[in-house]
PDB file of N, CA and C in Angstrom:
ATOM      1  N   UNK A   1      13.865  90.381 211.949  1.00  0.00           N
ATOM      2  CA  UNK A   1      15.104  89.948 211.340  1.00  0.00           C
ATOM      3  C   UNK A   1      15.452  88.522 211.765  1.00  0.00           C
ATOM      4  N   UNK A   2      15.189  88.147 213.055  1.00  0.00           N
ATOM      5  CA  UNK A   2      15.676  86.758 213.381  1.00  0.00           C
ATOM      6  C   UNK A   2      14.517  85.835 212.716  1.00  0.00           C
ATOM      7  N   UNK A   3      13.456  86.104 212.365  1.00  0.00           N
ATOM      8  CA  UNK A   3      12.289  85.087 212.020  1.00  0.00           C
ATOM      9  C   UNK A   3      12.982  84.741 209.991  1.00  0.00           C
ATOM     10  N   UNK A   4      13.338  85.849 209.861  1.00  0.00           N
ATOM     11  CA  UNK A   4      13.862  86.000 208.514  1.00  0.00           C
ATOM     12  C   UNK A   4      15.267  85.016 208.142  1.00  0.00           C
ATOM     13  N   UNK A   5      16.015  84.874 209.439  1.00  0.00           N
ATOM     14  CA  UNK A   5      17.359  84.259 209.647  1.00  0.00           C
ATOM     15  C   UNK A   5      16.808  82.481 209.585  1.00  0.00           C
ATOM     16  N   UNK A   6      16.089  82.678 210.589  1.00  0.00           N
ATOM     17  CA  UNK A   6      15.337  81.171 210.481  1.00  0.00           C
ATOM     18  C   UNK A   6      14.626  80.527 209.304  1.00  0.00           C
ATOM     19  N   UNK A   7      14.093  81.429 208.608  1.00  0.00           N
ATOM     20  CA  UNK A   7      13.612  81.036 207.495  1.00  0.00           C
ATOM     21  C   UNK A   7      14.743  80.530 206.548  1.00  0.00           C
ATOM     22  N   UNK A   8      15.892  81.292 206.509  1.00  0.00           N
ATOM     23  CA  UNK A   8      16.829  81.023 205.546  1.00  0.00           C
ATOM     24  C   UNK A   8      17.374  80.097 205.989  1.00  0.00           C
ATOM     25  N   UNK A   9      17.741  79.530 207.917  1.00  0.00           N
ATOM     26  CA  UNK A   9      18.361  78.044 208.277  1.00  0.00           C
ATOM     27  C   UNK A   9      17.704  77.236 207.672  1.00  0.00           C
ATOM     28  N   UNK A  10      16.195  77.286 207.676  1.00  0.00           N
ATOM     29  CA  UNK A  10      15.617  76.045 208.131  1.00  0.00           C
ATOM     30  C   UNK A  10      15.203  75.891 206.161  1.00  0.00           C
ATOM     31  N   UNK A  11      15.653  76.399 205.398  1.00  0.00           N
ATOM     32  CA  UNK A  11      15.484  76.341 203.871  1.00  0.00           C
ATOM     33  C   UNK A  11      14.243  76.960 202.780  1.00  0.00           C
ATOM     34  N   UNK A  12      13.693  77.740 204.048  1.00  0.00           N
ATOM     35  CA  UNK A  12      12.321  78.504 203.385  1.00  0.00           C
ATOM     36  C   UNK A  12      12.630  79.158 202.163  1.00  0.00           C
ATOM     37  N   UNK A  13      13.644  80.107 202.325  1.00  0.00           N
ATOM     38  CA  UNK A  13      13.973  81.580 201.878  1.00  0.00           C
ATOM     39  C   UNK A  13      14.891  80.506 200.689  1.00  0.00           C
ATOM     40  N   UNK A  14      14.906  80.751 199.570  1.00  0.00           N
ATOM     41  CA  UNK A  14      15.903  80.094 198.346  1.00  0.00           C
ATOM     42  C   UNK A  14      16.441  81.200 197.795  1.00  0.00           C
ATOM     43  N   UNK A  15      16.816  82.144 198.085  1.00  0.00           N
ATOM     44  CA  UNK A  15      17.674  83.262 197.626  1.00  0.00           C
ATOM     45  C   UNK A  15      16.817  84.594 197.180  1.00  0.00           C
ATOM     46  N   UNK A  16      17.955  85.454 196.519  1.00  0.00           N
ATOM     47  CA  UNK A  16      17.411  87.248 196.474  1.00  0.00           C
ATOM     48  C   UNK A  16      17.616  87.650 195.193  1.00  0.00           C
ATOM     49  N   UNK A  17      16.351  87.906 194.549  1.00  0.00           N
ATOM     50  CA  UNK A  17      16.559  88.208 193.044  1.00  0.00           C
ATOM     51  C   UNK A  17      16.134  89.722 192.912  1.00  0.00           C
ATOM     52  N   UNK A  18      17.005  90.115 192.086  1.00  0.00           N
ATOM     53  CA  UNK A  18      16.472  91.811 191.457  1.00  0.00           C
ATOM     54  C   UNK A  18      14.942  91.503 190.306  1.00  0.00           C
ATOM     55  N   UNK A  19      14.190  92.329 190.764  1.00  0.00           N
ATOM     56  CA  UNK A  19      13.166  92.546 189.776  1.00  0.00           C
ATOM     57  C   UNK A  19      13.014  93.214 188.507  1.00  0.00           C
ATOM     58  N   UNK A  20      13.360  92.493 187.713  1.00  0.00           N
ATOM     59  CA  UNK A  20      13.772  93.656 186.467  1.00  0.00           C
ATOM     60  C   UNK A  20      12.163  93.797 185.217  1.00  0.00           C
ATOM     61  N   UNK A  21      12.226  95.038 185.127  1.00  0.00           N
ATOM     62  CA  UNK A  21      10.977  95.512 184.564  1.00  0.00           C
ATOM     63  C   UNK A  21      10.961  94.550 183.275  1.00  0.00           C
ATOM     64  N   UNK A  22      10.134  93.857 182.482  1.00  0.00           N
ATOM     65  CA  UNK A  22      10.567  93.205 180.670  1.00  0.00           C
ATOM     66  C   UNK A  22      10.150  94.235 179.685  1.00  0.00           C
ATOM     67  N   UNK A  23       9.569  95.137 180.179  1.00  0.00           N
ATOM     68  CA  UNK A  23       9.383  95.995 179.511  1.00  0.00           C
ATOM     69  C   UNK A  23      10.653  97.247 178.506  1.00  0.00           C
ATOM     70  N   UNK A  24      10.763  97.452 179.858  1.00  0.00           N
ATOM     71  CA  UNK A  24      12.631  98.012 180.025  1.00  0.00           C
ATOM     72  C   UNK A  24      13.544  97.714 178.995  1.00  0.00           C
ATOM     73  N   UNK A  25      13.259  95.703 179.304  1.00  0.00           N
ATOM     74  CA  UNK A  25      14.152  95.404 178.513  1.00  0.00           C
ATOM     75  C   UNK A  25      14.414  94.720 177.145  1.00  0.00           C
ATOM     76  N   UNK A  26      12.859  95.075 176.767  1.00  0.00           N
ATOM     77  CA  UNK A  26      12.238  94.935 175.567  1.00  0.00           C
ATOM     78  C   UNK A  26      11.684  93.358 175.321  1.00  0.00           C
ATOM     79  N   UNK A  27      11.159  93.202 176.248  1.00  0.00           N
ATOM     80  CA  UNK A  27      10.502  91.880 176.842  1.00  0.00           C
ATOM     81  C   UNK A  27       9.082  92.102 176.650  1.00  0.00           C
ATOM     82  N   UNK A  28       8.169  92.878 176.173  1.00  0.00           N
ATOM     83  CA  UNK A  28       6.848  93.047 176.174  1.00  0.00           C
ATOM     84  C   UNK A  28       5.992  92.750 176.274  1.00  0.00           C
ATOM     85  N   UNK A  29       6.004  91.331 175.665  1.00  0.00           N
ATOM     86  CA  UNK A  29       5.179  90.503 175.219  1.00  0.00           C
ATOM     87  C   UNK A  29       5.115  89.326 175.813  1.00  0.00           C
ATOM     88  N   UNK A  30       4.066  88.878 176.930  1.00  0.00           N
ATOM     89  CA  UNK A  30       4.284  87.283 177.686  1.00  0.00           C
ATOM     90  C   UNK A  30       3.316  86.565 176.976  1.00  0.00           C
ATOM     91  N   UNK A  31       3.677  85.551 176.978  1.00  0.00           N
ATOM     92  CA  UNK A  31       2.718  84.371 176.413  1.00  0.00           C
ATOM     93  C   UNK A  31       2.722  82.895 177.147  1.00  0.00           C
ATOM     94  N   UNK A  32       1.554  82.702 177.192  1.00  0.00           N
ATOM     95  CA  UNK A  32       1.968  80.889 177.679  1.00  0.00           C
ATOM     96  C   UNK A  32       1.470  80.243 176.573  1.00  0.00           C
ATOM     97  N   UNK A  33       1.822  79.046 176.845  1.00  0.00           N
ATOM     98  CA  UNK A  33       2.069  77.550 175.864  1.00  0.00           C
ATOM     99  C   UNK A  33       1.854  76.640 176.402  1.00  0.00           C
ATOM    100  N   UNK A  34       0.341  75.713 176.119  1.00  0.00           N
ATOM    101  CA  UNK A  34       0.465  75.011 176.699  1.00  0.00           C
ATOM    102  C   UNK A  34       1.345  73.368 175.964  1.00  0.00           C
ATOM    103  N   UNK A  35       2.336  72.412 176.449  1.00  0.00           N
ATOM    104  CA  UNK A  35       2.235  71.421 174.771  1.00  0.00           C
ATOM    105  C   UNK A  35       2.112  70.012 175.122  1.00  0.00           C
ATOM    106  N   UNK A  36       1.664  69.323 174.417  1.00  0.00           N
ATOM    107  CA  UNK A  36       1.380  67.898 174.271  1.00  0.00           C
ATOM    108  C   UNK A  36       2.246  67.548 173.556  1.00  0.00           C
ATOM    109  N   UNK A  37       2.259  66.258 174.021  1.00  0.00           N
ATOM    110  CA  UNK A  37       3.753  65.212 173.565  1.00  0.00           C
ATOM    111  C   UNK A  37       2.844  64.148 173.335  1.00  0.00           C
ATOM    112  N   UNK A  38       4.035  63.668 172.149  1.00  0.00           N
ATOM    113  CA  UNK A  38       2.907  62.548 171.253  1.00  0.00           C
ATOM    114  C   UNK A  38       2.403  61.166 172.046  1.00  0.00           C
ATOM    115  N   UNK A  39       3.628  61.062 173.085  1.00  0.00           N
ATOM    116  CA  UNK A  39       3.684  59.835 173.795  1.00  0.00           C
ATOM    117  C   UNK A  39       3.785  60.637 175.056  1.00  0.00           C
ATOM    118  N   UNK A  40       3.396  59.899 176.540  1.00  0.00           N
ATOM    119  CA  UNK A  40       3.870  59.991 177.967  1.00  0.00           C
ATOM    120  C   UNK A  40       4.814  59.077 178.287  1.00  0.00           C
ATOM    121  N   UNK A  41       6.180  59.242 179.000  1.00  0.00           N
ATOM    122  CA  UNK A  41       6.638  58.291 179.418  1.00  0.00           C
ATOM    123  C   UNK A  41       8.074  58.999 180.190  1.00  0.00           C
ATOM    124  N   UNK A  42       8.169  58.254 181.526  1.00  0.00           N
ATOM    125  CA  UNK A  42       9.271  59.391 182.316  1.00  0.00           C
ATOM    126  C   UNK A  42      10.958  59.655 181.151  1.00  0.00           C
ATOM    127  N   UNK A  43      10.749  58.851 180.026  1.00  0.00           N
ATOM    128  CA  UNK A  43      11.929  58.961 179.290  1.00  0.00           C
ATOM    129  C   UNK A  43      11.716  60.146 178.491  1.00  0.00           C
ATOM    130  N   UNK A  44      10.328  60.268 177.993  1.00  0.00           N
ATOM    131  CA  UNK A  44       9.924  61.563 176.811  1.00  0.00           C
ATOM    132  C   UNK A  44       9.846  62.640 177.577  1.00  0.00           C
ATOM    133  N   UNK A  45       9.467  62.520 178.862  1.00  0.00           N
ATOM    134  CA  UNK A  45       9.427  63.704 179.280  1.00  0.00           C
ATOM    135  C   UNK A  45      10.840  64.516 180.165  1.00  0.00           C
ATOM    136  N   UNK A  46      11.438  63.108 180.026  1.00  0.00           N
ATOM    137  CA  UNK A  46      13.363  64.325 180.662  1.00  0.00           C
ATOM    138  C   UNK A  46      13.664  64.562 179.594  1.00  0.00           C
ATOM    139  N   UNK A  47      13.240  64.208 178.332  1.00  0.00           N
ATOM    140  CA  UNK A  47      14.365  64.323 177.283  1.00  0.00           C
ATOM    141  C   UNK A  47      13.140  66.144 176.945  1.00  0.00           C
ATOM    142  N   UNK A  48      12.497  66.218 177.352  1.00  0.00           N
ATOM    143  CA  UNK A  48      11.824  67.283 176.683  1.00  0.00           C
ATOM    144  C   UNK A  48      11.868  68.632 177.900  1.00  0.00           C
ATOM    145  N   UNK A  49      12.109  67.431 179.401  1.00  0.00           N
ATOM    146  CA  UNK A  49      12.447  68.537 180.250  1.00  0.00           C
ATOM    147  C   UNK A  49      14.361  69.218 180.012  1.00  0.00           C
ATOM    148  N   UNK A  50      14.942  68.361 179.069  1.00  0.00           N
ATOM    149  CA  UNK A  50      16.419  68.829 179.377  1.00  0.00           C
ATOM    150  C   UNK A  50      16.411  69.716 178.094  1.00  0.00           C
ATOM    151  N   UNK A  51      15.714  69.506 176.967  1.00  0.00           N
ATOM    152  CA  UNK A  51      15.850  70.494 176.149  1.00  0.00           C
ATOM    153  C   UNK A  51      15.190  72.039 176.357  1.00  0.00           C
ATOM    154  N   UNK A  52      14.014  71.790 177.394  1.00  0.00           N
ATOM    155  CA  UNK A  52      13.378  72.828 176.786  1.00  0.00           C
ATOM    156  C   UNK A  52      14.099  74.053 178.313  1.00  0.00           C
ATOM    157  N   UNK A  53      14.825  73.217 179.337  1.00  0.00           N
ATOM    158  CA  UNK A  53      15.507  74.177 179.744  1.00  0.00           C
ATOM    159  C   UNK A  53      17.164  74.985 179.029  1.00  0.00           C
ATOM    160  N   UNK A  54      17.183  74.945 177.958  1.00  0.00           N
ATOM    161  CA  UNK A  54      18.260  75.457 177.341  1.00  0.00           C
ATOM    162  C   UNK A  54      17.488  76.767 176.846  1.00  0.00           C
ATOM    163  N   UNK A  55      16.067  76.923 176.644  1.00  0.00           N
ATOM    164  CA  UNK A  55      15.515  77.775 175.702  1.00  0.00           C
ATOM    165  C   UNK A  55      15.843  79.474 176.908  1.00  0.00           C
ATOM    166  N   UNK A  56      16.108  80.274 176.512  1.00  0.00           N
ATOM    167  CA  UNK A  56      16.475  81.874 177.270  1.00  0.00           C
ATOM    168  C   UNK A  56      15.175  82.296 177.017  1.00  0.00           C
ATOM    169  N   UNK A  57      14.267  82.575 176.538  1.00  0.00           N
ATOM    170  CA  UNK A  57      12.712  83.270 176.381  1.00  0.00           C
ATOM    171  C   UNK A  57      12.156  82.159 177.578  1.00  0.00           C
ATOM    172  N   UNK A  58      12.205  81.220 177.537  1.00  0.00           N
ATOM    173  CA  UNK A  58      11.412  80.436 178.709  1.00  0.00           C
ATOM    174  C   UNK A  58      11.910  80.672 179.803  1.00  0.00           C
ATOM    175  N   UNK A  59      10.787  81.236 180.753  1.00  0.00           N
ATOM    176  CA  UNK A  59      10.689  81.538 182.426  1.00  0.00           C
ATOM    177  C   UNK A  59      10.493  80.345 183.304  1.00  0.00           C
ATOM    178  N   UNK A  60       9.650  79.955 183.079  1.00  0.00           N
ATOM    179  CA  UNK A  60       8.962  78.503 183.603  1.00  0.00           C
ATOM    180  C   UNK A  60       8.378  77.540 182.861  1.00  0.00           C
ATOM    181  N   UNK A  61       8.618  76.248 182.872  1.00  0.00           N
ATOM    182  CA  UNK A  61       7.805  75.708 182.573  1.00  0.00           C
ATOM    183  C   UNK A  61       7.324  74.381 183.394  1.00  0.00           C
ATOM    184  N   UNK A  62       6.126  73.881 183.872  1.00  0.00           N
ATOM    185  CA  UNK A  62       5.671  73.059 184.631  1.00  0.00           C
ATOM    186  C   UNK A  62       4.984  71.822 184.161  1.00  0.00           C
ATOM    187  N   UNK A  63       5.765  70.466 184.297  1.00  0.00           N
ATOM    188  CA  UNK A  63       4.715  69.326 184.112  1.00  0.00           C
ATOM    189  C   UNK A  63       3.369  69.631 184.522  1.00  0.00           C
ATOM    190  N   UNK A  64       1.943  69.412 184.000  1.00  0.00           N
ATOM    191  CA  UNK A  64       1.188  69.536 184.106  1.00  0.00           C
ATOM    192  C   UNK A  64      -0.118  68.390 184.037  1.00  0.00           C
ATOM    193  N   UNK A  65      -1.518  68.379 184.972  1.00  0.00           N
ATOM    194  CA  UNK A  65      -2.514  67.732 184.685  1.00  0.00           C
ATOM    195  C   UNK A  65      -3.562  68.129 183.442  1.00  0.00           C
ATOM    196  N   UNK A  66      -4.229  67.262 182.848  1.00  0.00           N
ATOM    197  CA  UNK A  66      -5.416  67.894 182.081  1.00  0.00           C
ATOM    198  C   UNK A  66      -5.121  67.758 180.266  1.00  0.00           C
ATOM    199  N   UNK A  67      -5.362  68.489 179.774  1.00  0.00           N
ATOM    200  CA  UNK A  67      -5.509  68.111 178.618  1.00  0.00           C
ATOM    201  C   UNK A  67      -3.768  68.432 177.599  1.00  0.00           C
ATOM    202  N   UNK A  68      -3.093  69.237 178.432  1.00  0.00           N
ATOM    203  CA  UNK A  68      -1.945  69.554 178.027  1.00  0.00           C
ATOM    204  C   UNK A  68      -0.945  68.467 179.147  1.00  0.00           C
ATOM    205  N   UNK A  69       0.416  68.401 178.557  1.00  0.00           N
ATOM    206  CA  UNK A  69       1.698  67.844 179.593  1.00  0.00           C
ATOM    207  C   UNK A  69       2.278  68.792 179.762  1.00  0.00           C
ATOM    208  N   UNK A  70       2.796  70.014 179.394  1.00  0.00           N
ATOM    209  CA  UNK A  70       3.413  70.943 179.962  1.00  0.00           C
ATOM    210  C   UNK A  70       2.845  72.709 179.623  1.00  0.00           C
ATOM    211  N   UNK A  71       3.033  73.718 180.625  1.00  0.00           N
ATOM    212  CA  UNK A  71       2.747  74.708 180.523  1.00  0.00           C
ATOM    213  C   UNK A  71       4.219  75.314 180.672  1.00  0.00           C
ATOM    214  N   UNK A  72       4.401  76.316 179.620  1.00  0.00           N
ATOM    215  CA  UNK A  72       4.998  77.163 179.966  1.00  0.00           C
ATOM    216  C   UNK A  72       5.061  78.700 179.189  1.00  0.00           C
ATOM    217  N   UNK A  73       5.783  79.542 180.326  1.00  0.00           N
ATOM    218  CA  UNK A  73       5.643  81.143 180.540  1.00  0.00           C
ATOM    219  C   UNK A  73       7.104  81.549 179.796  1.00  0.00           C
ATOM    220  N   UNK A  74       6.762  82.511 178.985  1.00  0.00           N
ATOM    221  CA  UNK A  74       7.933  82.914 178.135  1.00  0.00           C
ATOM    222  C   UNK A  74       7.332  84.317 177.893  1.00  0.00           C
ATOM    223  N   UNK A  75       8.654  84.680 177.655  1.00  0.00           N
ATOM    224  CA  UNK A  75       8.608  86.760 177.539  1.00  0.00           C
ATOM    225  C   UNK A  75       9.530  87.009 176.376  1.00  0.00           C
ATOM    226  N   UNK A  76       9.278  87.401 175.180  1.00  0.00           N
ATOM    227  CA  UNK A  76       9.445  87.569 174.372  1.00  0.00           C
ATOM    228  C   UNK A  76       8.962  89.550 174.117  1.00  0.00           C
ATOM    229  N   UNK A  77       9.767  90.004 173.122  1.00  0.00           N
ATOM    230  CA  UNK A  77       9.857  91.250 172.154  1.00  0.00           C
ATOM    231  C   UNK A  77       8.385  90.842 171.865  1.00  0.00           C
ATOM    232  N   UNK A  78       7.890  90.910 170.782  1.00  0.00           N
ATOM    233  CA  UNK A  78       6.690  90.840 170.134  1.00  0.00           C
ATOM    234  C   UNK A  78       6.342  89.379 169.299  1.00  0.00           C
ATOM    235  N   UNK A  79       5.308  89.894 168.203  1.00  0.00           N
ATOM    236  CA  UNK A  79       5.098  88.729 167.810  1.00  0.00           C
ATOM    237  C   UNK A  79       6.130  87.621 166.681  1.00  0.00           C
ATOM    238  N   UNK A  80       6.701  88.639 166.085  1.00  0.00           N
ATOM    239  CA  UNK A  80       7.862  88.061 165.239  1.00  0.00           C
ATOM    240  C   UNK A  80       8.825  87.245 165.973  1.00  0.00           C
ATOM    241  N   UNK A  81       9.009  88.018 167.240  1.00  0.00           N
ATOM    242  CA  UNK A  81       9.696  86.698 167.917  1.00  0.00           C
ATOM    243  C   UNK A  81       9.454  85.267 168.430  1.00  0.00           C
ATOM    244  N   UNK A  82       7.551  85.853 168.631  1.00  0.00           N
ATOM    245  CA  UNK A  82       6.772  84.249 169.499  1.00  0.00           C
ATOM    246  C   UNK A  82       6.748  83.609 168.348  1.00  0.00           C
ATOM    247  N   UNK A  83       6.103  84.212 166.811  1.00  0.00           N
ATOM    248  CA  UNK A  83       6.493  82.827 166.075  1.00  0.00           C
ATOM    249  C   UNK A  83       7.852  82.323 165.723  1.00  0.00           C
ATOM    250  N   UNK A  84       9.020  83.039 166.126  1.00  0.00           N
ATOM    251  CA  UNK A  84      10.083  82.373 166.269  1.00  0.00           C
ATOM    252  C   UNK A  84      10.247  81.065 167.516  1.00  0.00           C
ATOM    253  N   UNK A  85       9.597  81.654 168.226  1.00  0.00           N
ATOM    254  CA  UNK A  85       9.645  80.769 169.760  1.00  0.00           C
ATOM    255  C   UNK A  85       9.116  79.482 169.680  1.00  0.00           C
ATOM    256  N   UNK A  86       7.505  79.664 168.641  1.00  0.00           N
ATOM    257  CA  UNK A  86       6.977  78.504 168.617  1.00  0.00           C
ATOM    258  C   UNK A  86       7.497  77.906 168.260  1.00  0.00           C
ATOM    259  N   UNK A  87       7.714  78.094 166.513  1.00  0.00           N
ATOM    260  CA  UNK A  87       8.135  77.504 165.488  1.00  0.00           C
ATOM    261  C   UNK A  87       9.475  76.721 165.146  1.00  0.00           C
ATOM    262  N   UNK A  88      10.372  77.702 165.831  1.00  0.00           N
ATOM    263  CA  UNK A  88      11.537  77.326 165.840  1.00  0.00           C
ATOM    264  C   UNK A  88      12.378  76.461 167.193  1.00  0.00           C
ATOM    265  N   UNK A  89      11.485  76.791 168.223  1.00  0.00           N
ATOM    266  CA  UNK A  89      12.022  76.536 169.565  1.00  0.00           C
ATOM    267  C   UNK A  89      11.202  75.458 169.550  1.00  0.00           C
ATOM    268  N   UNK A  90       9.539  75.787 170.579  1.00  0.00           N
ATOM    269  CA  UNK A  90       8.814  74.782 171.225  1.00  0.00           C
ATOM    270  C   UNK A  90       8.624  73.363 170.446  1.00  0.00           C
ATOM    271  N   UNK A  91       8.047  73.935 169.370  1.00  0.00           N
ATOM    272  CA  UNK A  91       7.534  73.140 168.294  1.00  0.00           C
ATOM    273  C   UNK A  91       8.591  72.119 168.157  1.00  0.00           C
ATOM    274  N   UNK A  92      10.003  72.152 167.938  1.00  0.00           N
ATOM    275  CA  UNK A  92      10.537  71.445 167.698  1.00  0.00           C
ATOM    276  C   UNK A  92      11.743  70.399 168.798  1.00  0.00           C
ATOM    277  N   UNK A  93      11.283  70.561 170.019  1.00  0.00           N
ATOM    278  CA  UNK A  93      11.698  70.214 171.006  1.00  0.00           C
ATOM    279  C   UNK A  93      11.117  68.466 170.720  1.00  0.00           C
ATOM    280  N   UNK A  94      12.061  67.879 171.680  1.00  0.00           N
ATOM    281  CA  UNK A  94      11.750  66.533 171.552  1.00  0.00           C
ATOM    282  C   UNK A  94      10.018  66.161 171.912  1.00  0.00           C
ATOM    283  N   UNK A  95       9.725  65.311 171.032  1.00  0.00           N
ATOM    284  CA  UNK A  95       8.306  64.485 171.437  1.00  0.00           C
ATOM    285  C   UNK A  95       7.091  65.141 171.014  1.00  0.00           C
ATOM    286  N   UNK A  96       7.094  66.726 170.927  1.00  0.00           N
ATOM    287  CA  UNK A  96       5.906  67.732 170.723  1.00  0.00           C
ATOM    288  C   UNK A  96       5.171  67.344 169.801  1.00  0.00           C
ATOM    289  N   UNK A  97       3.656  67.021 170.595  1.00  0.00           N
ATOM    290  CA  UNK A  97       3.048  66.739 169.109  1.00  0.00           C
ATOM    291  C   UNK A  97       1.908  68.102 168.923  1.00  0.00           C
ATOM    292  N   UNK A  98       1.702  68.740 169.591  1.00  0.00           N
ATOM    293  CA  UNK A  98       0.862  70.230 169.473  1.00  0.00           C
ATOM    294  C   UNK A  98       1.056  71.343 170.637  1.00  0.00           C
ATOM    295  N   UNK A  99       0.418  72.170 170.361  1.00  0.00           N
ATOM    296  CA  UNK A  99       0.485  73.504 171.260  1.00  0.00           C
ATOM    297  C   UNK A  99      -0.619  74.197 171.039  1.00  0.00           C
ATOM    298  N   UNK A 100      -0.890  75.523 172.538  1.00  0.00           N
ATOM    299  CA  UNK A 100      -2.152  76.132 172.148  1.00  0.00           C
ATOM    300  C   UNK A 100      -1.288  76.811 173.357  1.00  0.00           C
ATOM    301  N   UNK A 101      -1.815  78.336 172.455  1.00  0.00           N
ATOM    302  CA  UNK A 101      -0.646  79.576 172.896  1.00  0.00           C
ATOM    303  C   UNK A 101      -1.659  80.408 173.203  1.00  0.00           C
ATOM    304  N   UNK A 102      -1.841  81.175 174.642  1.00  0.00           N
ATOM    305  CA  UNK A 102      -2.260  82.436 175.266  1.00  0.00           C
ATOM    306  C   UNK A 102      -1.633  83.307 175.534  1.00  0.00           C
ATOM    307  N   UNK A 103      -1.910  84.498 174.313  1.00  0.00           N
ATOM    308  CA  UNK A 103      -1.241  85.964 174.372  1.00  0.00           C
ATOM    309  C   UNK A 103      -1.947  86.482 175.671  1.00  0.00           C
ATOM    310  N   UNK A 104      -1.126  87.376 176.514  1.00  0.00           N
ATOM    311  CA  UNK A 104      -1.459  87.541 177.392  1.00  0.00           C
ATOM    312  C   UNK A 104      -1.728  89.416 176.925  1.00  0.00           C
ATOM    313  N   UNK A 105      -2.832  89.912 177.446  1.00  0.00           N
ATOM    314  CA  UNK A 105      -3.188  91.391 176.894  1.00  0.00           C
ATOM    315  C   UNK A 105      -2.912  92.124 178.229  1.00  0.00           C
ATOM    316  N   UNK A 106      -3.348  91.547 179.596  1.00  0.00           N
ATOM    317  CA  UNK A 106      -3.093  92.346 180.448  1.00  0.00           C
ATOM    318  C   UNK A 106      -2.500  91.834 181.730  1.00  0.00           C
ATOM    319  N   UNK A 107      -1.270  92.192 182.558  1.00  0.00           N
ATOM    320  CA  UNK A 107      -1.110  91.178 183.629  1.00  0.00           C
ATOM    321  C   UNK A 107      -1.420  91.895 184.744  1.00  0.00           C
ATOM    322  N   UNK A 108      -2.974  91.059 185.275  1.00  0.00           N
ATOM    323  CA  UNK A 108      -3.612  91.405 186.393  1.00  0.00           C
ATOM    324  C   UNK A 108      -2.444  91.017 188.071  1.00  0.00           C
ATOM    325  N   UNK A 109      -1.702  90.402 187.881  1.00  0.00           N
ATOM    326  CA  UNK A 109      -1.011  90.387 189.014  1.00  0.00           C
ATOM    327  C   UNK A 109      -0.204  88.796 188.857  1.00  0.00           C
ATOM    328  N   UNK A 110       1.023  89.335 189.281  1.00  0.00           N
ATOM    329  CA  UNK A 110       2.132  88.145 189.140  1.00  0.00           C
ATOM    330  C   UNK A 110       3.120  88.683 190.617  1.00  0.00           C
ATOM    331  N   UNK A 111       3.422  87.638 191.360  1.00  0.00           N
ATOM    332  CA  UNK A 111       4.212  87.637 192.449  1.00  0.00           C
ATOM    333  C   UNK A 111       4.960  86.351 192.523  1.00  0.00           C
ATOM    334  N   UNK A 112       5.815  86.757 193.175  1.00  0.00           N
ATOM    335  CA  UNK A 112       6.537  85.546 193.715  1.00  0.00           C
ATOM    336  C   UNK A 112       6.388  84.974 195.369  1.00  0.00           C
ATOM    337  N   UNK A 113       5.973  86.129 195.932  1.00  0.00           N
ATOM    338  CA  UNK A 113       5.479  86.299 197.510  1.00  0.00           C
ATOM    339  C   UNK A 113       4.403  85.260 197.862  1.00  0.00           C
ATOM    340  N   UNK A 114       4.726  84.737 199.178  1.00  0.00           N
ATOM    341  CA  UNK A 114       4.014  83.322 199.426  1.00  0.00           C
ATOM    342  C   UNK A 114       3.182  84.287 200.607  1.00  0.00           C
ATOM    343  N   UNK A 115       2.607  83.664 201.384  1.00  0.00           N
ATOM    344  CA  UNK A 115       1.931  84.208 202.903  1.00  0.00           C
ATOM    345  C   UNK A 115       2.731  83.418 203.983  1.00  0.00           C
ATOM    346  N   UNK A 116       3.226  84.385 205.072  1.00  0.00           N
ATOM    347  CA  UNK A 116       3.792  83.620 205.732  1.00  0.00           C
ATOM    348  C   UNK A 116       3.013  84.144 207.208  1.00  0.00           C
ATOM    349  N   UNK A 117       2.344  83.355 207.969  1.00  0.00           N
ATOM    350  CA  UNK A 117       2.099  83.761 209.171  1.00  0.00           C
ATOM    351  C   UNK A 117       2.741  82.911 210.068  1.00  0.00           C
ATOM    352  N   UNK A 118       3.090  83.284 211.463  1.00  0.00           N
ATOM    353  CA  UNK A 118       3.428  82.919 212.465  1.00  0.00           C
ATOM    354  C   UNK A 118       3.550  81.903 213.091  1.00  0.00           C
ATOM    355  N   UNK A 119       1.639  81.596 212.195  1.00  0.00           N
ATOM    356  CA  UNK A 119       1.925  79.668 212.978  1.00  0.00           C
ATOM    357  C   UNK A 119       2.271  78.910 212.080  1.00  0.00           C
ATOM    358  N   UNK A 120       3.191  79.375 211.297  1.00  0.00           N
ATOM    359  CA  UNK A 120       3.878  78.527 209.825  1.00  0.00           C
ATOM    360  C   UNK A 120       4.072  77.162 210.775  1.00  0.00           C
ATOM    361  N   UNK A 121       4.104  75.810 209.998  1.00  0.00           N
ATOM    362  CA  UNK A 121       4.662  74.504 210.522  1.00  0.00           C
ATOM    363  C   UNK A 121       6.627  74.877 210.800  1.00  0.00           C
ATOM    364  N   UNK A 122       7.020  75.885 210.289  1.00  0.00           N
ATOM    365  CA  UNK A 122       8.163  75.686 210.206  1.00  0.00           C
ATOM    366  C   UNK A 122       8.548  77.011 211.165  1.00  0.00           C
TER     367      UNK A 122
END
């Protein structure tokens, strides 16, 4: 309990979330996205980071290296809704100039849990 206390002084621990099933709550369906923006530039990309945090189906999404600029994780009902998501949401967010979408069929393992041993730096 005190190693747990310290973690939360010293800013490890960022708070306590309930785990809620998406299934449950008719969330079924995860998909990622990866999208390219027509241009790079730290202006295209706040204006695409401030919109695309308004979207409620989006979980995460992360600036990214490689052939895409951003990835992101969204949980959606089914498919009528992802082509709502694309089409209506991603797609039309500032700057987007394409996307390439992975239905996800099975989730082999998702955590939020880090490893913490003893001789942490902190």
């Amino acid at each position: 309990m005190e190693r747990v206390k310290r973690l939360e002084k010293d800013g490890l621990i960022q708070g306590y979330y309930a785990r809620i099933d998406p299934q449950a709550m008719g969330f079924g369906m995860l998909v990622f996205v990866e999208i390219s923006l027509s241009y790079q530039s730290p202006d295209a990309f706040q204006k695409f980071n401030q919109a695309v945090a308004t979207l409620p189906y989006v979980q995460e999404c992360h600036l990214v290296s490689g052939d895409a600029d951003f990835l992101i994780k969204a949980r959606i009902a089914d498919m009528s809704e992802y082509r709502a998501l694309l089409g209506e949401m991603l797609l039309t967010l500032p700057g987007v100039k394409n996307s390439k979408s992975y239905i996800v069929m099975e989730e082999v393992k998702e955590t939020l849990s880090l490893p913490i041993s003893p001789s942490h730096p902190r």
